[in-house]
N, C-alpha and C. Protein backbone atom coordinates (compact mmCIF):
# COMPACT_ATOMS: atom_id res chain seq x y z
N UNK A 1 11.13 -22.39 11.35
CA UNK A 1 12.02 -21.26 11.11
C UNK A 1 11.32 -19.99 11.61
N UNK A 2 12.20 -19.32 12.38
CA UNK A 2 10.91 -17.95 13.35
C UNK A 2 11.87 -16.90 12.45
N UNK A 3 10.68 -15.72 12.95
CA UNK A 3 10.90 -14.73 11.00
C UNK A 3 12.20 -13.94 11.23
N UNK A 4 12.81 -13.54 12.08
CA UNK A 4 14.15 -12.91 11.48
C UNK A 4 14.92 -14.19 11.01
N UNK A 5 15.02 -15.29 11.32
CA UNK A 5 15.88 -16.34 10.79
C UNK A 5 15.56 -16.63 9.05
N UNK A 6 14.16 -16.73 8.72
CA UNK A 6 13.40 -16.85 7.43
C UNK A 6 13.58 -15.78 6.85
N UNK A 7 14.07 -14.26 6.75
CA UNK A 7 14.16 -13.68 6.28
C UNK A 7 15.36 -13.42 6.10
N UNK A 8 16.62 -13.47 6.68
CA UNK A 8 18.38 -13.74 6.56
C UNK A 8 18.28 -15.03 5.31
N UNK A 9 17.48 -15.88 5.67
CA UNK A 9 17.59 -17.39 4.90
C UNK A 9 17.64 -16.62 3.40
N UNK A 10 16.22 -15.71 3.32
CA UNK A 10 16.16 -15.48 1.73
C UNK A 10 17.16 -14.43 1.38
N UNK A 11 17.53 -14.02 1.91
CA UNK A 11 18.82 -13.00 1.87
C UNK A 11 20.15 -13.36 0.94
N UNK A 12 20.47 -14.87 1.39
CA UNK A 12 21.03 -15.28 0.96
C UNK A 12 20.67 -16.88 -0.56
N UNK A 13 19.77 -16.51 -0.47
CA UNK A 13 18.84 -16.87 -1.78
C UNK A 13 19.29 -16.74 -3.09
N UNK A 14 19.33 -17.79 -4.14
CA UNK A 14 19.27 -17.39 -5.13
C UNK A 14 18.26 -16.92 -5.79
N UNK A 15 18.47 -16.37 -7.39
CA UNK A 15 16.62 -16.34 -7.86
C UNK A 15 16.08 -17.78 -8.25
N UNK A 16 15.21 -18.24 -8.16
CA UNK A 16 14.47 -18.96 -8.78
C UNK A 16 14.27 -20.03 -6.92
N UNK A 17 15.03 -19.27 -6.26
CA UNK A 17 14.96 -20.34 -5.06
C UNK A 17 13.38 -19.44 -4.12
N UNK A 18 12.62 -20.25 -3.10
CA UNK A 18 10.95 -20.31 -2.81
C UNK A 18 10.93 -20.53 -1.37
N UNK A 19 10.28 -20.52 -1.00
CA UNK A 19 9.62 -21.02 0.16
C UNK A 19 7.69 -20.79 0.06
N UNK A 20 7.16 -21.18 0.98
CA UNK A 20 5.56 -21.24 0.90
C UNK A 20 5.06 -20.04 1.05
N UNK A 21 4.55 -19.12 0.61
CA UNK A 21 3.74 -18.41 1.01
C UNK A 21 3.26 -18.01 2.39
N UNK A 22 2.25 -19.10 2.33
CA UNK A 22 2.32 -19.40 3.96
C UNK A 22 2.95 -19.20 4.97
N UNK A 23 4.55 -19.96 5.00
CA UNK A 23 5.30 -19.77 5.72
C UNK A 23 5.94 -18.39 6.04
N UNK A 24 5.91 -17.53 4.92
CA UNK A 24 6.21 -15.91 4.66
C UNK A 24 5.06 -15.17 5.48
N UNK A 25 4.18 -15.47 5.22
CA UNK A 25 2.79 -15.16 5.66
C UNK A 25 2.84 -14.80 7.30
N UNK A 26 3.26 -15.93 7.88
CA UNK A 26 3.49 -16.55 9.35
C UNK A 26 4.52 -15.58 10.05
N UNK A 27 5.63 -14.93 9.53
CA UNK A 27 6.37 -14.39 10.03
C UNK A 27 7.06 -13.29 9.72
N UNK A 28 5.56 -12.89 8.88
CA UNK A 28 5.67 -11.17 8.80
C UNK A 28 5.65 -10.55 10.16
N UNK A 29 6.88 -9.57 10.70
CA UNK A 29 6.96 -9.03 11.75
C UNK A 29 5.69 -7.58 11.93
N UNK A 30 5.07 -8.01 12.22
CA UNK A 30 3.85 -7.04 12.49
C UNK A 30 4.60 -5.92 13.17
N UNK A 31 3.86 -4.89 13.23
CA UNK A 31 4.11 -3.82 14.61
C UNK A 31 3.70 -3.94 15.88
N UNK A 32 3.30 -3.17 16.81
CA UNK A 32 2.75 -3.15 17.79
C UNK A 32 1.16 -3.38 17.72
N UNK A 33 0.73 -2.93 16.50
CA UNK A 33 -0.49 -2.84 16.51
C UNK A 33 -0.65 -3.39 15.94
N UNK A 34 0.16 -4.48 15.06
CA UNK A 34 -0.61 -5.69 14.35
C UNK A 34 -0.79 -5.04 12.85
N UNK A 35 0.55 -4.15 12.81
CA UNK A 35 0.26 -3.48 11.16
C UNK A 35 1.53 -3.85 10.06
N UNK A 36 1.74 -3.28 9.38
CA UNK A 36 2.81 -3.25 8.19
C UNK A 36 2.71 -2.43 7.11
N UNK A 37 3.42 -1.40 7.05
CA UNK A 37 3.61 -0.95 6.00
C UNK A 37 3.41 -1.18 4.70
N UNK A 38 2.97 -0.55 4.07
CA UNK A 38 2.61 -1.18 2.56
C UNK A 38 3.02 0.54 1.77
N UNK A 39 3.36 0.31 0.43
CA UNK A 39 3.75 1.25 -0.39
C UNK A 39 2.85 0.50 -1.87
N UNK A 40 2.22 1.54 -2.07
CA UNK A 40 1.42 1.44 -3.38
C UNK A 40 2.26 2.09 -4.88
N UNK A 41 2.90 1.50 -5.75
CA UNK A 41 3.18 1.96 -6.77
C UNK A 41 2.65 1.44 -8.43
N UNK A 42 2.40 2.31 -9.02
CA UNK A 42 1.75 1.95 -10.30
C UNK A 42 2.43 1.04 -11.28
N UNK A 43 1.86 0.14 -11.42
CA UNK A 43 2.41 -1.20 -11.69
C UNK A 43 3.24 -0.85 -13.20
N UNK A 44 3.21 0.23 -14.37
CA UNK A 44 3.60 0.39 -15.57
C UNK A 44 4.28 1.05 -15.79
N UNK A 45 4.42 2.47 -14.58
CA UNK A 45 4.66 3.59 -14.91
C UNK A 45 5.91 3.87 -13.88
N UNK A 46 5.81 3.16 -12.60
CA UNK A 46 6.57 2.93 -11.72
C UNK A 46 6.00 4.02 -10.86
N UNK A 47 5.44 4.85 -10.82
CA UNK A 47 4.49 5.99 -9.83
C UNK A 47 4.66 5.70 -8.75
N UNK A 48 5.29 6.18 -7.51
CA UNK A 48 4.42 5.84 -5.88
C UNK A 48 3.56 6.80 -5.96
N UNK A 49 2.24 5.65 -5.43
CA UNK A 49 0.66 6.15 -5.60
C UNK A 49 0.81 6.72 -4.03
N UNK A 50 0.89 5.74 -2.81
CA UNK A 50 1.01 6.40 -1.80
C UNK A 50 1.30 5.38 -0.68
N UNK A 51 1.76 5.84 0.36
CA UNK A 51 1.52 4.55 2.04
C UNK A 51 0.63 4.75 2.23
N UNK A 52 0.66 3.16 3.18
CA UNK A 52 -0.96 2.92 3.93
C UNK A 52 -0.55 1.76 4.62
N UNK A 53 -1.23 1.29 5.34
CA UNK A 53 -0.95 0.22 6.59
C UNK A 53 -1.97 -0.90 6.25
N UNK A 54 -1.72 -1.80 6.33
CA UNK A 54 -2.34 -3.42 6.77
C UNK A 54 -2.35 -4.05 7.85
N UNK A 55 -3.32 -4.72 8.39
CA UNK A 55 -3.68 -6.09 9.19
C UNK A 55 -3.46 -7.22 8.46
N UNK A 56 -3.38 -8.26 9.04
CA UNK A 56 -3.46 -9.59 8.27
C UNK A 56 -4.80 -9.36 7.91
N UNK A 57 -5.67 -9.25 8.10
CA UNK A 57 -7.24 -9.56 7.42
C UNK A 57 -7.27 -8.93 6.50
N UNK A 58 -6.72 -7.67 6.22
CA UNK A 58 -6.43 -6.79 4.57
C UNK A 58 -5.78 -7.56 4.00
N UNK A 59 -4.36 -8.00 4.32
CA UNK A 59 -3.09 -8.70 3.53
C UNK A 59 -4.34 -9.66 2.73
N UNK A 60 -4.68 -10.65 3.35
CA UNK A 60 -5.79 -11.94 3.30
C UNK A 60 -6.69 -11.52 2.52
N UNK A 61 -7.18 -10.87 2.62
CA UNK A 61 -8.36 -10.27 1.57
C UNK A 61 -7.88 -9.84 0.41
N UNK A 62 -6.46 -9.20 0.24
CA UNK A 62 -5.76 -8.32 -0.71
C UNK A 62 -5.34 -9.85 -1.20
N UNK A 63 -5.02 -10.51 -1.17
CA UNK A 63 -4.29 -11.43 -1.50
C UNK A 63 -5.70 -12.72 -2.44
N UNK A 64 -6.52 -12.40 -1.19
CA UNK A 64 -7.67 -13.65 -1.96
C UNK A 64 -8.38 -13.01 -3.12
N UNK A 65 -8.78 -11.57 -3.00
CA UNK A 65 -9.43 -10.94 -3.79
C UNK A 65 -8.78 -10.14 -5.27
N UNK A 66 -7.62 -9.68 -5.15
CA UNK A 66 -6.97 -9.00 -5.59
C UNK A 66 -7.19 -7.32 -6.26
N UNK A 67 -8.09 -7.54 -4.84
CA UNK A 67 -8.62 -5.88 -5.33
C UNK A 67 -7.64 -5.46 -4.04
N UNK A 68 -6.91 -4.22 -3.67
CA UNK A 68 -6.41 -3.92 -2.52
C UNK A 68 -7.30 -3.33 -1.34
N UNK A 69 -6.92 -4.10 -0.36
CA UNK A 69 -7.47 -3.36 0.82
C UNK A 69 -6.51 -3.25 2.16
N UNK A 70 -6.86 -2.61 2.71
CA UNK A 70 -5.81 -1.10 3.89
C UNK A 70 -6.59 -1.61 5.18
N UNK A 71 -5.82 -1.43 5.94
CA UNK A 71 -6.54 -1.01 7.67
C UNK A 71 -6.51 0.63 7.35
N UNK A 72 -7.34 0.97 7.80
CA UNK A 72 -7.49 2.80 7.89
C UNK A 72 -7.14 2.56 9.84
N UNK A 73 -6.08 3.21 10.05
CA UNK A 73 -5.87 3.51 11.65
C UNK A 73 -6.43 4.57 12.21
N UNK A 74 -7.07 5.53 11.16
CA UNK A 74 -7.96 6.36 11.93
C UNK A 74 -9.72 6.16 11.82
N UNK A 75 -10.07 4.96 11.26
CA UNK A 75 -11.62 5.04 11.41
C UNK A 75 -11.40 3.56 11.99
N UNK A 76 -9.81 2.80 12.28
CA UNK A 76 -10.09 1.28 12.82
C UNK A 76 -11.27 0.38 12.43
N UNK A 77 -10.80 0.32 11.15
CA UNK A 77 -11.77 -0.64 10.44
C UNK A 77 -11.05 -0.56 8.79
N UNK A 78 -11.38 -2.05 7.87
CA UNK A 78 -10.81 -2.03 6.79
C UNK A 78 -10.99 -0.97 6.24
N UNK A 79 -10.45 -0.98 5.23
CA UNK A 79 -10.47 0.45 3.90
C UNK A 79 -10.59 -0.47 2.65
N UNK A 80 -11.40 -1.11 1.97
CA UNK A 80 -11.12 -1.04 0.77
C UNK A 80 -11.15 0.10 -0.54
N UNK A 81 -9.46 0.31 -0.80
CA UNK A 81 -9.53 1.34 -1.67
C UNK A 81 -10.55 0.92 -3.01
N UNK A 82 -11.01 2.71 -2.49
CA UNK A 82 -11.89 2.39 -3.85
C UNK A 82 -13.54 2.63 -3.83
N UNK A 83 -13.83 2.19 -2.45
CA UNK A 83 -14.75 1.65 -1.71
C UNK A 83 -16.10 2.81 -2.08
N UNK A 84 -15.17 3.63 -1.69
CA UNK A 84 -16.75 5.20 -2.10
C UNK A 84 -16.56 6.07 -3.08
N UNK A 85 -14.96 5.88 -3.16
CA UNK A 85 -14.75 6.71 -4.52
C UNK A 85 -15.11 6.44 -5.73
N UNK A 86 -14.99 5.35 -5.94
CA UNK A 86 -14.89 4.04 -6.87
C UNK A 86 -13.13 4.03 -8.07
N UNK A 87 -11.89 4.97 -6.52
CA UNK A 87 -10.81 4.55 -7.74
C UNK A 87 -10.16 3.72 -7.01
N UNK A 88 -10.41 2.50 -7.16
CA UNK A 88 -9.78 1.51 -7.02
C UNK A 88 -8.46 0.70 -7.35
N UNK A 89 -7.94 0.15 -6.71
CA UNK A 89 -6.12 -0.48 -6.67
C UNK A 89 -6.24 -1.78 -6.91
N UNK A 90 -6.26 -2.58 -8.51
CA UNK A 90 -6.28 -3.72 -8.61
C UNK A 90 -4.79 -4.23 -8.52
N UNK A 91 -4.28 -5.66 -7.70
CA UNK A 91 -3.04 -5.92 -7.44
C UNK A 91 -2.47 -6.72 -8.70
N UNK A 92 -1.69 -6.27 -9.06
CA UNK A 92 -0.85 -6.76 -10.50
C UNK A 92 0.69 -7.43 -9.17
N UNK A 93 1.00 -7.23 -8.49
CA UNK A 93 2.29 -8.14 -8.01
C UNK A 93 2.33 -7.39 -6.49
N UNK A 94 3.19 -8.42 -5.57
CA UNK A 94 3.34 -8.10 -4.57
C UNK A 94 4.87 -8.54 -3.82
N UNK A 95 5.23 -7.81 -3.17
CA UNK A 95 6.58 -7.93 -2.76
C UNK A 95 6.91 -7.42 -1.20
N UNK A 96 7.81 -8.37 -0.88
CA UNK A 96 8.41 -8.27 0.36
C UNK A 96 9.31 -7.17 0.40
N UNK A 97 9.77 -6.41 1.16
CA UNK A 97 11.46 -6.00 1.43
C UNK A 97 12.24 -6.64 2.01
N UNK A 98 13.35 -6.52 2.04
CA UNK A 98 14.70 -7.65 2.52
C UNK A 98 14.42 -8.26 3.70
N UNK A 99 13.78 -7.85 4.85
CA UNK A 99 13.31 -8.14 6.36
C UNK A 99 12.04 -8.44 6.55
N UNK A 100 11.17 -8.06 5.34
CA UNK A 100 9.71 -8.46 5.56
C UNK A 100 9.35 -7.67 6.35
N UNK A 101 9.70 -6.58 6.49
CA UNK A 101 8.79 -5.55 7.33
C UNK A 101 7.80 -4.46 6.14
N UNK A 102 8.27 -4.52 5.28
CA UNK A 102 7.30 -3.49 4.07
C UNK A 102 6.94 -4.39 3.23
N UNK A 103 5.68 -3.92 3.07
CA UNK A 103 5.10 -4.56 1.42
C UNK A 103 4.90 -3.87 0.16
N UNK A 104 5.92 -3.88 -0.93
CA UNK A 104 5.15 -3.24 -2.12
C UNK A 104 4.22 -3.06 -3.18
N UNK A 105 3.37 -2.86 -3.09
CA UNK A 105 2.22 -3.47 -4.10
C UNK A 105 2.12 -2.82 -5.49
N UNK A 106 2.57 -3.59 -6.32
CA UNK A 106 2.45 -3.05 -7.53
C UNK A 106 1.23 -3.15 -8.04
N UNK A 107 0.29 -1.97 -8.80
CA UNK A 107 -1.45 -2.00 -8.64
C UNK A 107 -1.29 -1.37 -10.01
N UNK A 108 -2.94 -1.30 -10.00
CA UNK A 108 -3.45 -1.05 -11.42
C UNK A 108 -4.44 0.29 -10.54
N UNK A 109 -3.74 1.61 -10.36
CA UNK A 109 -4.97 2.76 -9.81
C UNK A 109 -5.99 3.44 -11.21
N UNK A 110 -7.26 3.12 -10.70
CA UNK A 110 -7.92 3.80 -11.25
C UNK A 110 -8.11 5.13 -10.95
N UNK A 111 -7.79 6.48 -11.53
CA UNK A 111 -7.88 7.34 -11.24
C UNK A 111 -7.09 7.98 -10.16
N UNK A 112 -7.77 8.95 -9.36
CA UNK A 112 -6.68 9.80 -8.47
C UNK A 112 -6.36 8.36 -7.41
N UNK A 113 -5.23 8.87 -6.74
CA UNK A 113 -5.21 7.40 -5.48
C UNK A 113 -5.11 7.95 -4.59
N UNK A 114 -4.86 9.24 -3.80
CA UNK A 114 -4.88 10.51 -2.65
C UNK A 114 -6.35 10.89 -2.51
N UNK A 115 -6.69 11.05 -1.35
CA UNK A 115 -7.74 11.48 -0.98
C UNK A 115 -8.51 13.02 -0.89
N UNK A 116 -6.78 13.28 -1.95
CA UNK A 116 -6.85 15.40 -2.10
C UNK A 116 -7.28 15.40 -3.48
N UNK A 117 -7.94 14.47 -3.94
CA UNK A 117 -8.24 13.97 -5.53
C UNK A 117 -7.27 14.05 -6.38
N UNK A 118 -5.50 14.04 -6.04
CA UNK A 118 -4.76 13.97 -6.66
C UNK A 118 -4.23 12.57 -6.96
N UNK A 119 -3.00 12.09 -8.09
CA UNK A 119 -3.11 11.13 -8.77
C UNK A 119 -2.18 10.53 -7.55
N UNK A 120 -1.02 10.88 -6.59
CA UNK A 120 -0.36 10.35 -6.08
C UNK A 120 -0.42 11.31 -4.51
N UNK A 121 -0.09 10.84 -3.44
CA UNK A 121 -0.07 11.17 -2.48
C UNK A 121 1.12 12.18 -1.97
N UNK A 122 2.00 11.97 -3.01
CA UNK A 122 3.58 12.64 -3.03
C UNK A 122 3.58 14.00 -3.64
N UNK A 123 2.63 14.94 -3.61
CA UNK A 123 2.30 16.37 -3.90
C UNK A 123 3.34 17.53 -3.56
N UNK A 124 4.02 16.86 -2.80
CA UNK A 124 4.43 18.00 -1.78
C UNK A 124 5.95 17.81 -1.80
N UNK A 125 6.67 18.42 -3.17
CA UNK A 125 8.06 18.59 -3.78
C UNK A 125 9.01 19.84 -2.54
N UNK A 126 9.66 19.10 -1.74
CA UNK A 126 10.67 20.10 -1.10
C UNK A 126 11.89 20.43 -2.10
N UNK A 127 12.15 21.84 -2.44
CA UNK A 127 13.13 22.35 -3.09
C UNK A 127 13.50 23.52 -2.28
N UNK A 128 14.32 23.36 -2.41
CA UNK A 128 15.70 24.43 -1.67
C UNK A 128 14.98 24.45 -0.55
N UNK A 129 14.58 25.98 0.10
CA UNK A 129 14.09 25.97 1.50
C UNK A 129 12.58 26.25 1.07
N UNK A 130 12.26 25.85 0.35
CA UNK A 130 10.63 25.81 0.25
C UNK A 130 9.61 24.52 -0.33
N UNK A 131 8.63 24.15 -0.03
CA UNK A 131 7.91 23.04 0.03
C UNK A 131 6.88 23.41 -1.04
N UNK A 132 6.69 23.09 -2.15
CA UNK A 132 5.95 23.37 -3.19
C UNK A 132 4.97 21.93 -3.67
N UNK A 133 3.59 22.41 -3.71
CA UNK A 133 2.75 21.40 -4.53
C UNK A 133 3.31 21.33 -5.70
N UNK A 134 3.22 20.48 -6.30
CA UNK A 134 3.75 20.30 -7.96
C UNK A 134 2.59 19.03 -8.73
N UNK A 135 1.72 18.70 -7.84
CA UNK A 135 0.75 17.58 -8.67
C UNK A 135 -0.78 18.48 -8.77
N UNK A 136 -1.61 18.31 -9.92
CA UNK A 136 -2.58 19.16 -9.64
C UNK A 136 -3.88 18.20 -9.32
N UNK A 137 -5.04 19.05 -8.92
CA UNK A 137 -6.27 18.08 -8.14
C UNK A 137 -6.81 17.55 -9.52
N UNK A 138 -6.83 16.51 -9.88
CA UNK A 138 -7.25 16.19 -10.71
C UNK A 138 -9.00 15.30 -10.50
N UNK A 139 -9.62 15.19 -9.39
CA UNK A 139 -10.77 15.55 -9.26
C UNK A 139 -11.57 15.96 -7.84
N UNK A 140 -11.69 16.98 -7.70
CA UNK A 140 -12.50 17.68 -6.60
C UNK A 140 -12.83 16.63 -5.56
N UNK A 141 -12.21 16.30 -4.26
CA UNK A 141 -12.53 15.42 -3.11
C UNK A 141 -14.82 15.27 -3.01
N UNK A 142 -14.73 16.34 -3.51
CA UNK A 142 -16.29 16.37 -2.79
C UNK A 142 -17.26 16.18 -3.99
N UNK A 143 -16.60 15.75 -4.99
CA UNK A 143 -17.34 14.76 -6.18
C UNK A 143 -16.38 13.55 -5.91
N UNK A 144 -15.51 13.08 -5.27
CA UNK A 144 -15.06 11.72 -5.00
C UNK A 144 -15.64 11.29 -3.75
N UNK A 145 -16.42 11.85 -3.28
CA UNK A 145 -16.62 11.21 -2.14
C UNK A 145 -18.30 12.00 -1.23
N UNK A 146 -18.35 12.72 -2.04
CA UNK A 146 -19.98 13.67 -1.34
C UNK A 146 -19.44 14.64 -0.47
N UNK A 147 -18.57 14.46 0.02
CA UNK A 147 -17.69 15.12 1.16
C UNK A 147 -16.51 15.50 1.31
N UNK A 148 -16.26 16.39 2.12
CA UNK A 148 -14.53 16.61 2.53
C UNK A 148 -14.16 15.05 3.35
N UNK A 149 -13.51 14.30 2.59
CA UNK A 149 -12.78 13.07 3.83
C UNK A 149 -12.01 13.26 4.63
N UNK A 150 -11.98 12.84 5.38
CA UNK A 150 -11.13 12.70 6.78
C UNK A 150 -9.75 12.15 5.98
N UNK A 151 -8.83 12.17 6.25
CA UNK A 151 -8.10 11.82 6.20
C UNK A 151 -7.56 10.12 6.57
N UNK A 152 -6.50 9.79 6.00
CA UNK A 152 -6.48 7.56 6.05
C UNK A 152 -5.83 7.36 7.54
């Protein structure tokens, strides 16, 4: 079954109806670059923590380990969140979207999950014709990290 066909199949799915892992695995439609979307939300509270992108070798790792880990597309190399900060994204559930092109990861964030030491990446409330912060830094980037970070 090649993946737009496997993904119409579950479409029309009941609940409790499966297929392998594996086979899901196989025909995740990558991008160009061999990525996928992923959306981080707080597994209790329902929070989006923030986007971030995957390789299969993150998915694979995220999946064997269940700590989360990212492709970073700007240092091209894994990211495990967490890694220098120490606030880490333990995976409590994981989910497809209807086409298998996004992944949602429902996580357990320790602490801020933005790299602006804020709790969510979604800071930046557009109202009427103006764009307002509305989340506050809840810890200084340069005690999370020794440094100003680059950006994911």
């Amino acid at each position: 079954m090649n993946g737009p066909r496997l993904w119409k199949t579950l479409e029309a799915a009941n609940p409790g109806e499966s297929i392998s892992l594996p086979l899901a695995l196989e025909q995740i439609p990558w991008n160009a670059d061999g990525l996928i979307p992923v959306i981080a939300q707080q597994h209790d509270t329902g929070e989006v923590l923030m986007l971030a992108w995957m390789n299969a070798q993150a998915l694979e790792e995220t999946l064997e380990k269940g700590r989360v880990c990212y492709w970073s597309r700007s240092r091209q190399q894994l990211w495990r969140k967490g890694e220098s900060s120490g606030q880490v994204q333990e995976l409590r559930e994981m989910r497809f979207d209807c086409d298998g092109d996004t992944l949602l990861l429902l996580v357990d964030q320790t602490g801020p999950a933005c790299h602006t030491g804020r709790r969510t990446c979604f800071f930046n409330l557009v109202q009427g014709d103006k764009l307002i912060v509305d989340k506050p830094v809840l810890v200084d980037p340069e005690t999370l990290y020794g440094k100003q970070p680059c950006s994911k």
